[in-house]
ModelCIF file with pLDDT and N, C-alpha, C, O atoms, coordinates in Angstrom:
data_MODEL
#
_entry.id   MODEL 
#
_entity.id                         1 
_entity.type                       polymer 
_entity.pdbx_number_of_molecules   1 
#
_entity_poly.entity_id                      1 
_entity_poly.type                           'polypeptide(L)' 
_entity_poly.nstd_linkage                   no 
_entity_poly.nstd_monomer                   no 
_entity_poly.pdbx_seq_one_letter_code       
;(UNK)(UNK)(UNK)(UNK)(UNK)(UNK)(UNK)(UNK)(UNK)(UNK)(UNK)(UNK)(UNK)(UNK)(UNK)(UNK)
(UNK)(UNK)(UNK)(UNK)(UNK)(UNK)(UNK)(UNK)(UNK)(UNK)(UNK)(UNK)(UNK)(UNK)(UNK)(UNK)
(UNK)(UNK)(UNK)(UNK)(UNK)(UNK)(UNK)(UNK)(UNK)(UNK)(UNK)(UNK)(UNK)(UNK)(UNK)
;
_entity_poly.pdbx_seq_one_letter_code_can   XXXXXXXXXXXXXXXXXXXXXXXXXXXXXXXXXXXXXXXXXXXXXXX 
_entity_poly.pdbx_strand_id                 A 
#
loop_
_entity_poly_seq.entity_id 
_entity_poly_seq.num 
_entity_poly_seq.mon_id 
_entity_poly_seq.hetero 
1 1  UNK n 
1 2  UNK n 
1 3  UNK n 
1 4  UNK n 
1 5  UNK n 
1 6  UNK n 
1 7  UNK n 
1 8  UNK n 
1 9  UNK n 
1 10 UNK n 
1 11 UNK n 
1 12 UNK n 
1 13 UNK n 
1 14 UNK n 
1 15 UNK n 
1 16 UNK n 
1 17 UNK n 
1 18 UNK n 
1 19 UNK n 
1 20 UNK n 
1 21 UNK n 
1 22 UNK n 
1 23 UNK n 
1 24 UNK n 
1 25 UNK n 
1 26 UNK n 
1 27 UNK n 
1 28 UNK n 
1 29 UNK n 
1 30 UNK n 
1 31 UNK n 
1 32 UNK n 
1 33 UNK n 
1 34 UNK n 
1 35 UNK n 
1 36 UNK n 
1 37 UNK n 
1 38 UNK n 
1 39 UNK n 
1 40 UNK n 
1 41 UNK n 
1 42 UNK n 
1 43 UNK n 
1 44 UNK n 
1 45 UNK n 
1 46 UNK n 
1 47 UNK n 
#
_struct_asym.id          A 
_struct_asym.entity_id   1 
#
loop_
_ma_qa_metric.id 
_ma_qa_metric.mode 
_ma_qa_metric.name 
_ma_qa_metric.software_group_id 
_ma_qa_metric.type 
1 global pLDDT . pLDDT 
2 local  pLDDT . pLDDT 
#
_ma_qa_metric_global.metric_id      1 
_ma_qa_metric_global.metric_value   94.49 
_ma_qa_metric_global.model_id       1 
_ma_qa_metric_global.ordinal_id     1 
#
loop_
_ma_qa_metric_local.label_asym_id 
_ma_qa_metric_local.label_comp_id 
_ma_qa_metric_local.label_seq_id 
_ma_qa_metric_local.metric_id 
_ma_qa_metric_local.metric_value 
_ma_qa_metric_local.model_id 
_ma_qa_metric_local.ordinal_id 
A UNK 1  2 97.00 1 1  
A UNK 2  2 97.00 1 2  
A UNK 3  2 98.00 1 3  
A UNK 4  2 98.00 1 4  
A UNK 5  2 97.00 1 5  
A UNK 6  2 96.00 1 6  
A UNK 7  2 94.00 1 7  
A UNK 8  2 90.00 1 8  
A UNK 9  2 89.00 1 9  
A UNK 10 2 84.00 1 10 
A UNK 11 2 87.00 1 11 
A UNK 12 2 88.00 1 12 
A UNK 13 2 88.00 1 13 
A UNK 14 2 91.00 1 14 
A UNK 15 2 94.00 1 15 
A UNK 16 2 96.00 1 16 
A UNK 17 2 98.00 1 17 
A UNK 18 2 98.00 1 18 
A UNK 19 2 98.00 1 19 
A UNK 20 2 98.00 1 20 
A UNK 21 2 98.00 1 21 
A UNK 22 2 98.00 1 22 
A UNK 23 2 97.00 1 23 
A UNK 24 2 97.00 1 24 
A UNK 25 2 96.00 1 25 
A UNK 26 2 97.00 1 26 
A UNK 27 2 97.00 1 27 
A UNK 28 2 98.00 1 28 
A UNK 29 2 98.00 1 29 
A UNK 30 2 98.00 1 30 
A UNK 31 2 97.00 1 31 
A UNK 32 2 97.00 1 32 
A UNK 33 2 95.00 1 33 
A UNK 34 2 93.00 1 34 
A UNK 35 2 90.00 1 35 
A UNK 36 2 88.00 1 36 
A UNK 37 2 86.00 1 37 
A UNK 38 2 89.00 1 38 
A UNK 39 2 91.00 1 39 
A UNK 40 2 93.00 1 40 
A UNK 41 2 94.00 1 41 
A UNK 42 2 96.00 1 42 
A UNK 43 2 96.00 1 43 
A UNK 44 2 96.00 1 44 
A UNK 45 2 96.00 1 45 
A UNK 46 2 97.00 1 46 
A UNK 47 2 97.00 1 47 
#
loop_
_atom_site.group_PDB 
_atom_site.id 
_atom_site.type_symbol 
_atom_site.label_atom_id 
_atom_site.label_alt_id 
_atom_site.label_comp_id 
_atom_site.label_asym_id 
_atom_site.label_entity_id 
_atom_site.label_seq_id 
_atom_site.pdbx_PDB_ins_code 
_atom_site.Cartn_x 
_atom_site.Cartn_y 
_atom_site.Cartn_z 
_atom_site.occupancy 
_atom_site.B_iso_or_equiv 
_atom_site.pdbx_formal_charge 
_atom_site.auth_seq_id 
_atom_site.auth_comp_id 
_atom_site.auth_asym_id 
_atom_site.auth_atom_id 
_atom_site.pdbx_PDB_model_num 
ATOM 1   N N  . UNK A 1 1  ? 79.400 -129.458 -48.152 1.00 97.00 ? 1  UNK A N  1 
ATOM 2   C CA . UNK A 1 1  ? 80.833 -129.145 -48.215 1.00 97.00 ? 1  UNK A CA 1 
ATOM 3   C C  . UNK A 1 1  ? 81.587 -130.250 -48.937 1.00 97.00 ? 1  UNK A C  1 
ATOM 4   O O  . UNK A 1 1  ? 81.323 -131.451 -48.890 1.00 97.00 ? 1  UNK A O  1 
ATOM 5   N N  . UNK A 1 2  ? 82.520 -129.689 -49.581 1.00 97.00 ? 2  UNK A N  1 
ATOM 6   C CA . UNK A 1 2  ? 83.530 -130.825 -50.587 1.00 97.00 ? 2  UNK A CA 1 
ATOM 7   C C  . UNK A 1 2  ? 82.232 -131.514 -51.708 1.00 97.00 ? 2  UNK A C  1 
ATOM 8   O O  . UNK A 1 2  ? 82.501 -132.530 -52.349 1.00 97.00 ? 2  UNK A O  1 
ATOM 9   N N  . UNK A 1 3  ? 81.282 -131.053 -51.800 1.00 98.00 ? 3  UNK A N  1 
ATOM 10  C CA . UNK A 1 3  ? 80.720 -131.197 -53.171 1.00 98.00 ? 3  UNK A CA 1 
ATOM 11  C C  . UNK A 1 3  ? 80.001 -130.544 -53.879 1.00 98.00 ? 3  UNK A C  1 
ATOM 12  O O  . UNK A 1 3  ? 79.632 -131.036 -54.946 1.00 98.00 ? 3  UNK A O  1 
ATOM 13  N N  . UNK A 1 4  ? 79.485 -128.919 -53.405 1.00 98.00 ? 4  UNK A N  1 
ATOM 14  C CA . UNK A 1 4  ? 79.303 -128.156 -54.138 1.00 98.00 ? 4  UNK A CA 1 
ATOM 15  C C  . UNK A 1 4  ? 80.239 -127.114 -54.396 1.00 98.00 ? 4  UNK A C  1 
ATOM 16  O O  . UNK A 1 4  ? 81.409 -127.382 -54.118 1.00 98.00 ? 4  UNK A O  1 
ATOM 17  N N  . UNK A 1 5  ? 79.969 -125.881 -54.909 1.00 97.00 ? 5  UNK A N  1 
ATOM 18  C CA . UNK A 1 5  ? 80.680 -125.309 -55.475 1.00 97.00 ? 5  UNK A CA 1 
ATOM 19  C C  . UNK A 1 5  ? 80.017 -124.025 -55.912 1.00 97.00 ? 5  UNK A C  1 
ATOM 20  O O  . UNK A 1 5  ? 79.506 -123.892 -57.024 1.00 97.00 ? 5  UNK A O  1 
ATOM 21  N N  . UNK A 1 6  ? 80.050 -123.036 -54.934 1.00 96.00 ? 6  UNK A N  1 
ATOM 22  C CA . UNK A 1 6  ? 79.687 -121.573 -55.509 1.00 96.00 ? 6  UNK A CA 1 
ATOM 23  C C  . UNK A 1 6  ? 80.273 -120.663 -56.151 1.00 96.00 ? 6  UNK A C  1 
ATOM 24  O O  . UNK A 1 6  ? 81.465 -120.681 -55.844 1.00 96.00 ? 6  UNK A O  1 
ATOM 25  N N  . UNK A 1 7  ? 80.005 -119.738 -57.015 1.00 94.00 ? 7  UNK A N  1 
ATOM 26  C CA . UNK A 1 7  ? 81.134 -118.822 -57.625 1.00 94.00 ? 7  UNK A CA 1 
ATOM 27  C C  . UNK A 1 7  ? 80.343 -118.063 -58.271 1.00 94.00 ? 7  UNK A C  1 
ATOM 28  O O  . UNK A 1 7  ? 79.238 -118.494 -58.599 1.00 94.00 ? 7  UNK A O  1 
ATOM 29  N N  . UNK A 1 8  ? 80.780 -116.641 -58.625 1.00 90.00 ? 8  UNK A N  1 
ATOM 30  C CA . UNK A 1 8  ? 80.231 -115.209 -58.728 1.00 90.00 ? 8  UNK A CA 1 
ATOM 31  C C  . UNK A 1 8  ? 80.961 -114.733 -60.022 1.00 90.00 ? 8  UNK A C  1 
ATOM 32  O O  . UNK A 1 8  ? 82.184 -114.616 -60.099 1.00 90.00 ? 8  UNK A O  1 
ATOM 33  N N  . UNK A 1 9  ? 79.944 -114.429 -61.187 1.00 89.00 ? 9  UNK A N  1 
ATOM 34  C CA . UNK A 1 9  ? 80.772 -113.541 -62.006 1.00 89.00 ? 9  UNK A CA 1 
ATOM 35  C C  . UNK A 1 9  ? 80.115 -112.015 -62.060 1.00 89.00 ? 9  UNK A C  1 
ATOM 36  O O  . UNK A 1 9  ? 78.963 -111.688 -62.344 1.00 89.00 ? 9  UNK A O  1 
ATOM 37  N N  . UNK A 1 10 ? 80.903 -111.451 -61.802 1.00 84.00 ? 10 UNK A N  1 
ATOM 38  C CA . UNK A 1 10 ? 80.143 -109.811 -61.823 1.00 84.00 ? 10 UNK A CA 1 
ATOM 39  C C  . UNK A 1 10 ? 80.020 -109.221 -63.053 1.00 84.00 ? 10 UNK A C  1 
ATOM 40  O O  . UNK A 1 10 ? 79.001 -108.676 -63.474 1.00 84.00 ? 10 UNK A O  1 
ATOM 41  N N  . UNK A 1 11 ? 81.436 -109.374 -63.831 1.00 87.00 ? 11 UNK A N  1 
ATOM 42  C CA . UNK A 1 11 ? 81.153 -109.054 -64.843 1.00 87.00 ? 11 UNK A CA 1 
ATOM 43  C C  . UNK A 1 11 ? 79.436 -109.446 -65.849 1.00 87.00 ? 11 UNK A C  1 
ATOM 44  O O  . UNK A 1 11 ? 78.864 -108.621 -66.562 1.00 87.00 ? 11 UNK A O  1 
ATOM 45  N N  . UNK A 1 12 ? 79.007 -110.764 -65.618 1.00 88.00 ? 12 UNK A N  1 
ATOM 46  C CA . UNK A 1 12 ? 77.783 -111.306 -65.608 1.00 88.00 ? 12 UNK A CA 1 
ATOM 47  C C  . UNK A 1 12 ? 76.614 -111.442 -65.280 1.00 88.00 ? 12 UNK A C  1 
ATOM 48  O O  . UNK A 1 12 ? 75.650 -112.102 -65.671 1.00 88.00 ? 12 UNK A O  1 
ATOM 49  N N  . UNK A 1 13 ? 77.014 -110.091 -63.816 1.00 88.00 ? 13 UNK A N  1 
ATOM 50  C CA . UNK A 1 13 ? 76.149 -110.444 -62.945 1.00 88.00 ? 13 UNK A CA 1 
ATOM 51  C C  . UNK A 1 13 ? 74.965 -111.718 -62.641 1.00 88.00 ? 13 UNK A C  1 
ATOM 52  O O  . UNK A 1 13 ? 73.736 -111.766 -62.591 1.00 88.00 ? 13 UNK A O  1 
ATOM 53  N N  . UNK A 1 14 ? 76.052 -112.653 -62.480 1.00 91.00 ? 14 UNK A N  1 
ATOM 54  C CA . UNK A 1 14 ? 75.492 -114.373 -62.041 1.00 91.00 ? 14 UNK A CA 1 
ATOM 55  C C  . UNK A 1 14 ? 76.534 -114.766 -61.126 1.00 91.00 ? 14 UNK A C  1 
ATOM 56  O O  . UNK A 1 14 ? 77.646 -114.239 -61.114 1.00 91.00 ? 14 UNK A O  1 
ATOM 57  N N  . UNK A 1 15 ? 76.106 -115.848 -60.236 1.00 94.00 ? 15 UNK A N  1 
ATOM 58  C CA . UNK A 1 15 ? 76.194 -116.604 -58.974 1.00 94.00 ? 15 UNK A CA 1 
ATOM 59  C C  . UNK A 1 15 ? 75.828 -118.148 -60.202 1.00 94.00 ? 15 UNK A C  1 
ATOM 60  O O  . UNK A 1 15 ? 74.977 -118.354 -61.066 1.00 94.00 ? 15 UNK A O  1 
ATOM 61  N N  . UNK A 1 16 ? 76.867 -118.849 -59.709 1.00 96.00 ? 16 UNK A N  1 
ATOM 62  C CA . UNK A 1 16 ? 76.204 -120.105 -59.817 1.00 96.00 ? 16 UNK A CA 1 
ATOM 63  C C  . UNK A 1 16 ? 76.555 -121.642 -58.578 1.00 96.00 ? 16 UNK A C  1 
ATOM 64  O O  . UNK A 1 16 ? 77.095 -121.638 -57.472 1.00 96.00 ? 16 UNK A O  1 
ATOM 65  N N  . UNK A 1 17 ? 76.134 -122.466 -59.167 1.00 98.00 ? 17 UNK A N  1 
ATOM 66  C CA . UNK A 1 17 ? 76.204 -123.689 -57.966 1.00 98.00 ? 17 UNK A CA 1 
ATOM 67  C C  . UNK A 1 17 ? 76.443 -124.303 -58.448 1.00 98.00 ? 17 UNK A C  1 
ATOM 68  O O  . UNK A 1 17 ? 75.658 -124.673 -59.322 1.00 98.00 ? 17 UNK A O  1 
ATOM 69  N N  . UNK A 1 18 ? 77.793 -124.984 -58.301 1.00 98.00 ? 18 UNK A N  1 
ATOM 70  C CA . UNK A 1 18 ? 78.314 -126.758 -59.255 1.00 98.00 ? 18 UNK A CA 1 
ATOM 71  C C  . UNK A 1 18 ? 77.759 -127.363 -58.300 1.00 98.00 ? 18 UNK A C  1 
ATOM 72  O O  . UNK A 1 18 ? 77.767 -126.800 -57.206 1.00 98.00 ? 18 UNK A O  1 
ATOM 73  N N  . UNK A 1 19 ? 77.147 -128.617 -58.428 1.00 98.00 ? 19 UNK A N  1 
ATOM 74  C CA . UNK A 1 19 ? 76.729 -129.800 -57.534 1.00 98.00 ? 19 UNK A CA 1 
ATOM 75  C C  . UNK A 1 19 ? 77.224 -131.029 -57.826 1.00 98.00 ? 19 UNK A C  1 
ATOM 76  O O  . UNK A 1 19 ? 76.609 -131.813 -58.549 1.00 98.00 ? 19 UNK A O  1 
ATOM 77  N N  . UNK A 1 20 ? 78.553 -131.338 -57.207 1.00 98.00 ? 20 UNK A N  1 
ATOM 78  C CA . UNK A 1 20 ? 78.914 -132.663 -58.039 1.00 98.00 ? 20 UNK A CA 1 
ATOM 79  C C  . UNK A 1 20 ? 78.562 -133.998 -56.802 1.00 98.00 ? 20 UNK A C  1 
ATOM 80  O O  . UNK A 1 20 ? 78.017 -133.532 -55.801 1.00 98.00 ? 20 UNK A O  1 
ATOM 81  N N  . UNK A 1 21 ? 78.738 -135.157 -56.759 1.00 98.00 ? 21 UNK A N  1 
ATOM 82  C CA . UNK A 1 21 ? 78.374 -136.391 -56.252 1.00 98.00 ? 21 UNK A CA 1 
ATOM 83  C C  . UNK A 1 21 ? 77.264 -135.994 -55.429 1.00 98.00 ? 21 UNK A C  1 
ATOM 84  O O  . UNK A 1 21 ? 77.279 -135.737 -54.225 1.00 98.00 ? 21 UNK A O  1 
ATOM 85  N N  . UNK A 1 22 ? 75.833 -135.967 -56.623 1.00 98.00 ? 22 UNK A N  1 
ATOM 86  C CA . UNK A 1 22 ? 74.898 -135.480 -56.171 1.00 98.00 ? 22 UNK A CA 1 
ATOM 87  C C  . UNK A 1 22 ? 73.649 -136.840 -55.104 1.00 98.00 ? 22 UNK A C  1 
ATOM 88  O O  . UNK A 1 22 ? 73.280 -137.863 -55.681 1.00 98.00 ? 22 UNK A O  1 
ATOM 89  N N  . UNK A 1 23 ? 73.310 -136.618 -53.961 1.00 97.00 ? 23 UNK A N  1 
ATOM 90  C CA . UNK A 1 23 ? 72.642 -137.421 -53.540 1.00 97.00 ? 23 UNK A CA 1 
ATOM 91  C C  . UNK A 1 23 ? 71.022 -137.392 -53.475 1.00 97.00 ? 23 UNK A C  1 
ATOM 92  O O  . UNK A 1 23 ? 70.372 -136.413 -53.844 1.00 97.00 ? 23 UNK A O  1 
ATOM 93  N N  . UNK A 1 24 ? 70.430 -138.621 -52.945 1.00 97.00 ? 24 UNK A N  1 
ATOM 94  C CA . UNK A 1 24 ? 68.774 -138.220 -53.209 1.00 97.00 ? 24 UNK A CA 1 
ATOM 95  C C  . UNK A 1 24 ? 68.412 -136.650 -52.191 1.00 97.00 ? 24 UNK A C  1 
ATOM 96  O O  . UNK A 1 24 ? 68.036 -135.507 -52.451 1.00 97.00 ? 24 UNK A O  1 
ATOM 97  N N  . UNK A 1 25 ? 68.746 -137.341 -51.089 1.00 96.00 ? 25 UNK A N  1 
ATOM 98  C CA . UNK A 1 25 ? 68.659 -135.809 -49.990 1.00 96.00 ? 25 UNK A CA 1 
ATOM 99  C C  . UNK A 1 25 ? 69.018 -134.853 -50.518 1.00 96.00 ? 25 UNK A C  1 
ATOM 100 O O  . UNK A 1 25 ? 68.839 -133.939 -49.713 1.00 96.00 ? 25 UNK A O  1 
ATOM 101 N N  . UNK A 1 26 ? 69.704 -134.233 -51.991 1.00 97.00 ? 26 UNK A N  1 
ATOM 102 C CA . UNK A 1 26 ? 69.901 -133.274 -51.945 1.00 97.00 ? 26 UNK A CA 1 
ATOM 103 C C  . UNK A 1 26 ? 68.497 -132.574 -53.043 1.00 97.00 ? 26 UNK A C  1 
ATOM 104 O O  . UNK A 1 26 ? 68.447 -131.370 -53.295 1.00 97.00 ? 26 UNK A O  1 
ATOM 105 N N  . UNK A 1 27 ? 67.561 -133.485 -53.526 1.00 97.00 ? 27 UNK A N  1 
ATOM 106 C CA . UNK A 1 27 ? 66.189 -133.439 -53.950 1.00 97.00 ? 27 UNK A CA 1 
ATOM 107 C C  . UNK A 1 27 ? 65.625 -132.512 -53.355 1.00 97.00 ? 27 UNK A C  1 
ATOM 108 O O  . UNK A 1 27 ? 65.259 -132.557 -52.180 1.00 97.00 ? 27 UNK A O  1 
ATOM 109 N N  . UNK A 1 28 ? 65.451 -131.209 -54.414 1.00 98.00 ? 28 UNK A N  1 
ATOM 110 C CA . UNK A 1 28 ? 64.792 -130.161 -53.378 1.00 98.00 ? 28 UNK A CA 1 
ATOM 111 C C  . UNK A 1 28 ? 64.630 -128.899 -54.470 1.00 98.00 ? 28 UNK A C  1 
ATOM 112 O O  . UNK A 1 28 ? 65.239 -128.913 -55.540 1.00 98.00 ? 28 UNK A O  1 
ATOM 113 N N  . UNK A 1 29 ? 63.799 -127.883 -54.103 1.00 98.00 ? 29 UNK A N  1 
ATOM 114 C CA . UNK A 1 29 ? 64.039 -127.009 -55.086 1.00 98.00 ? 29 UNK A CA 1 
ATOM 115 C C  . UNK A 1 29 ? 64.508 -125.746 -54.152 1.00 98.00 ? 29 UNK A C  1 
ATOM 116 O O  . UNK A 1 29 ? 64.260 -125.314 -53.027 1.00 98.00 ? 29 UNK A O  1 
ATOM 117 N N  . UNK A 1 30 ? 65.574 -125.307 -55.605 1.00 98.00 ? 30 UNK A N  1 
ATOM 118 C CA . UNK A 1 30 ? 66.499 -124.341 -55.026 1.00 98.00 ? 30 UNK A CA 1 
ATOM 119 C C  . UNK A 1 30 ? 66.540 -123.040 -55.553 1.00 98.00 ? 30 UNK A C  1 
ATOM 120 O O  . UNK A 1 30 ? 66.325 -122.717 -56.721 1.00 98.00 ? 30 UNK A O  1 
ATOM 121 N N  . UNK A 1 31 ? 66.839 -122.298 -54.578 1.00 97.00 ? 31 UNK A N  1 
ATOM 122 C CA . UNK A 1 31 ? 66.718 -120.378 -54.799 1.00 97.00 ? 31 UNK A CA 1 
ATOM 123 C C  . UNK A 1 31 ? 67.499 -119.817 -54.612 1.00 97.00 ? 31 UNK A C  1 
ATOM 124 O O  . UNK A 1 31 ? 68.124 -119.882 -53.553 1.00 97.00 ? 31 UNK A O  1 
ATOM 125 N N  . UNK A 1 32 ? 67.860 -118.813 -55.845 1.00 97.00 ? 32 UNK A N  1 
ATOM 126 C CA . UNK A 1 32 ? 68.248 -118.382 -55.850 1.00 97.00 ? 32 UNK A CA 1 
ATOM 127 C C  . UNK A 1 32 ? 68.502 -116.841 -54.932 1.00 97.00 ? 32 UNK A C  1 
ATOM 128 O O  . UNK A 1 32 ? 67.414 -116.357 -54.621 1.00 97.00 ? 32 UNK A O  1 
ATOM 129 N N  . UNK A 1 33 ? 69.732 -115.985 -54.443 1.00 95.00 ? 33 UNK A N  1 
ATOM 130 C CA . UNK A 1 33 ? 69.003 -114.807 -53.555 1.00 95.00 ? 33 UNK A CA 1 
ATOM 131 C C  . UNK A 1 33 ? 69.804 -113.630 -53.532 1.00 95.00 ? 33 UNK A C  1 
ATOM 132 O O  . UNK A 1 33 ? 70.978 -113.996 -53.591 1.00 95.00 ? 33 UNK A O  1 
ATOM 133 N N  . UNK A 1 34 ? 69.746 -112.697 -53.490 1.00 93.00 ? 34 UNK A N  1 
ATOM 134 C CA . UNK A 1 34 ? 70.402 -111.044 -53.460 1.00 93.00 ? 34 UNK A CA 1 
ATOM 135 C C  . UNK A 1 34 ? 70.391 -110.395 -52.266 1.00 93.00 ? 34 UNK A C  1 
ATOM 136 O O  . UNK A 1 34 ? 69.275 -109.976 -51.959 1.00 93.00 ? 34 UNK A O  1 
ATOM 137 N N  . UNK A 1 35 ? 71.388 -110.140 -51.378 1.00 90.00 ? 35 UNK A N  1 
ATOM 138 C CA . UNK A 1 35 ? 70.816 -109.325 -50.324 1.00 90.00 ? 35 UNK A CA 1 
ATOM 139 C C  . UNK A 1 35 ? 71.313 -107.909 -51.107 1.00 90.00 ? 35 UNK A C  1 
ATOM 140 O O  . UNK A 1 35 ? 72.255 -107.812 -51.894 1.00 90.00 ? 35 UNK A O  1 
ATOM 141 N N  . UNK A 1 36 ? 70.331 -106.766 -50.623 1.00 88.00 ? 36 UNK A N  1 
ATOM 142 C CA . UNK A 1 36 ? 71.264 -105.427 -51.312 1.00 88.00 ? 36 UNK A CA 1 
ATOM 143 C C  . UNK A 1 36 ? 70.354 -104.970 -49.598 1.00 88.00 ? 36 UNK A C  1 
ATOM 144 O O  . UNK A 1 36 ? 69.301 -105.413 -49.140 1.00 88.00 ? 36 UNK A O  1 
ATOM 145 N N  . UNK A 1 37 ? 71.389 -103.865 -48.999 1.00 86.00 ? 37 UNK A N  1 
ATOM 146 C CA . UNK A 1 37 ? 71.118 -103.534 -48.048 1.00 86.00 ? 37 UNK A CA 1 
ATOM 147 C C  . UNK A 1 37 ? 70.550 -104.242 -46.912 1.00 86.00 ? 37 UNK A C  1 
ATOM 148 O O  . UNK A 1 37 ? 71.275 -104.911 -46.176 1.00 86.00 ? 37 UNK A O  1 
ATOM 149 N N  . UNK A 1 38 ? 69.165 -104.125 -46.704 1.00 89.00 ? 38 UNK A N  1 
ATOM 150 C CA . UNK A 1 38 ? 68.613 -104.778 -45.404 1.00 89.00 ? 38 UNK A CA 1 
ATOM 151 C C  . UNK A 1 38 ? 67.179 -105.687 -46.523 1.00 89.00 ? 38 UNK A C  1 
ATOM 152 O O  . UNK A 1 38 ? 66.364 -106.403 -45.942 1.00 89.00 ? 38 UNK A O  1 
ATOM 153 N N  . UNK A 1 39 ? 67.108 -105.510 -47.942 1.00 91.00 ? 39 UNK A N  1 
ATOM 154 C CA . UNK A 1 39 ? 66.406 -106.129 -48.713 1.00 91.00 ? 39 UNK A CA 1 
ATOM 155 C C  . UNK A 1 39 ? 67.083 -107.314 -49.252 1.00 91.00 ? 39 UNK A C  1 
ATOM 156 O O  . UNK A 1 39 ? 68.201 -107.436 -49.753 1.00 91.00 ? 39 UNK A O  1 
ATOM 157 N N  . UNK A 1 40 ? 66.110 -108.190 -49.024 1.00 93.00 ? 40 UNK A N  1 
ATOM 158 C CA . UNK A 1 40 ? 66.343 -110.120 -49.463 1.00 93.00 ? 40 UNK A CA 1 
ATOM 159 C C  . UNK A 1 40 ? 65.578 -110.413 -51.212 1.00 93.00 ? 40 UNK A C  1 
ATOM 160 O O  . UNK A 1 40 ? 64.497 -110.996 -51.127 1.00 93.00 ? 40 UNK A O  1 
ATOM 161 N N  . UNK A 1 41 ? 65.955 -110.128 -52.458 1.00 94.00 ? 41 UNK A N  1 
ATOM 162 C CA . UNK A 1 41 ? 65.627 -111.064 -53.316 1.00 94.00 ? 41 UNK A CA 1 
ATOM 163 C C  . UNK A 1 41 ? 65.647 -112.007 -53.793 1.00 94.00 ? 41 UNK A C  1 
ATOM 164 O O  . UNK A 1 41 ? 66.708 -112.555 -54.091 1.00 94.00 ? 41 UNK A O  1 
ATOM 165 N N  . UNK A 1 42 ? 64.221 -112.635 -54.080 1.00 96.00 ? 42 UNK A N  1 
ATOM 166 C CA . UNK A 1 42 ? 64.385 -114.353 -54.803 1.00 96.00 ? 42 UNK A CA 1 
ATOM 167 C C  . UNK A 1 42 ? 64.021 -114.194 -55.938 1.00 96.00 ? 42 UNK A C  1 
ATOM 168 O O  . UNK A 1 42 ? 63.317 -113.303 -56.411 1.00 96.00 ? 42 UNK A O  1 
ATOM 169 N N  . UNK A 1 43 ? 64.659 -115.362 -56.574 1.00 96.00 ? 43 UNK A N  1 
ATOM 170 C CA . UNK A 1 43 ? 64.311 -116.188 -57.620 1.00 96.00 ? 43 UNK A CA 1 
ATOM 171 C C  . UNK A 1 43 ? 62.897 -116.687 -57.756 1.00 96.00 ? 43 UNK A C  1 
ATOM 172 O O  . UNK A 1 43 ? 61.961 -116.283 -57.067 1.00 96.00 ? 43 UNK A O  1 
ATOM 173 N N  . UNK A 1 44 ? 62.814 -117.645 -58.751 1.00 96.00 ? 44 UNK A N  1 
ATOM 174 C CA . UNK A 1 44 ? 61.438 -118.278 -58.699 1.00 96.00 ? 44 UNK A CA 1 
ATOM 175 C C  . UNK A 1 44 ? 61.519 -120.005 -58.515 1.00 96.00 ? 44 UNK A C  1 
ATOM 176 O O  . UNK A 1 44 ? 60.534 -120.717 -58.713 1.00 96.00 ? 44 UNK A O  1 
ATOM 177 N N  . UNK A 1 45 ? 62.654 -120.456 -58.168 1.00 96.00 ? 45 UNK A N  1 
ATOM 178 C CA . UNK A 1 45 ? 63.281 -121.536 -57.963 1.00 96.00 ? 45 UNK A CA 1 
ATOM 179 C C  . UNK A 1 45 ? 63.604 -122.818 -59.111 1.00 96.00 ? 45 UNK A C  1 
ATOM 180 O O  . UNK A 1 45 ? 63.008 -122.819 -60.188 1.00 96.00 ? 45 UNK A O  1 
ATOM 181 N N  . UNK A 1 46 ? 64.414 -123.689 -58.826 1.00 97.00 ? 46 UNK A N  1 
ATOM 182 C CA . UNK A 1 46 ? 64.514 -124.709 -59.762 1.00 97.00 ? 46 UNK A CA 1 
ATOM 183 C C  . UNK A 1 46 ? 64.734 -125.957 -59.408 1.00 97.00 ? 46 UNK A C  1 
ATOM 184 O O  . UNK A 1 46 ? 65.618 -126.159 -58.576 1.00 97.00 ? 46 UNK A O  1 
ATOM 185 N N  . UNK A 1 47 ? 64.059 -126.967 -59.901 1.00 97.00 ? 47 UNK A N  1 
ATOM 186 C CA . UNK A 1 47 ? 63.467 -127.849 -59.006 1.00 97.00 ? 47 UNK A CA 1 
ATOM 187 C C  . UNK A 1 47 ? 64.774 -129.182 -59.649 1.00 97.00 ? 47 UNK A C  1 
ATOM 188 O O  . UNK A 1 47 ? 64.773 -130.322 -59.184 1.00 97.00 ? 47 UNK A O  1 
#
């Protein structure tokens, strides 16, 4: 909280993630995800 930053363009259909005053703990790989109904899609992640 107070340093990332999610936001949705539909027109684009994309989601993205600002990550600003980034720390080591936040070292990790991250996924992307879709819920549509009661179905969960992923990404293939980015490290």
């Amino acid at each position: 909280k107070g340093r990332f930053t999610i936001s949705r363009d539909n027109a684009k259909n994309s989601v993205y993630l600002q990550m600003n005053s980034l720390k080591p703990e936040d070292t990790a790989v991250y996924y992307c995800y879709a819920r549509k109904y009661s179905d969960t899609y992923w990404g293939q992640g980015t490290q």
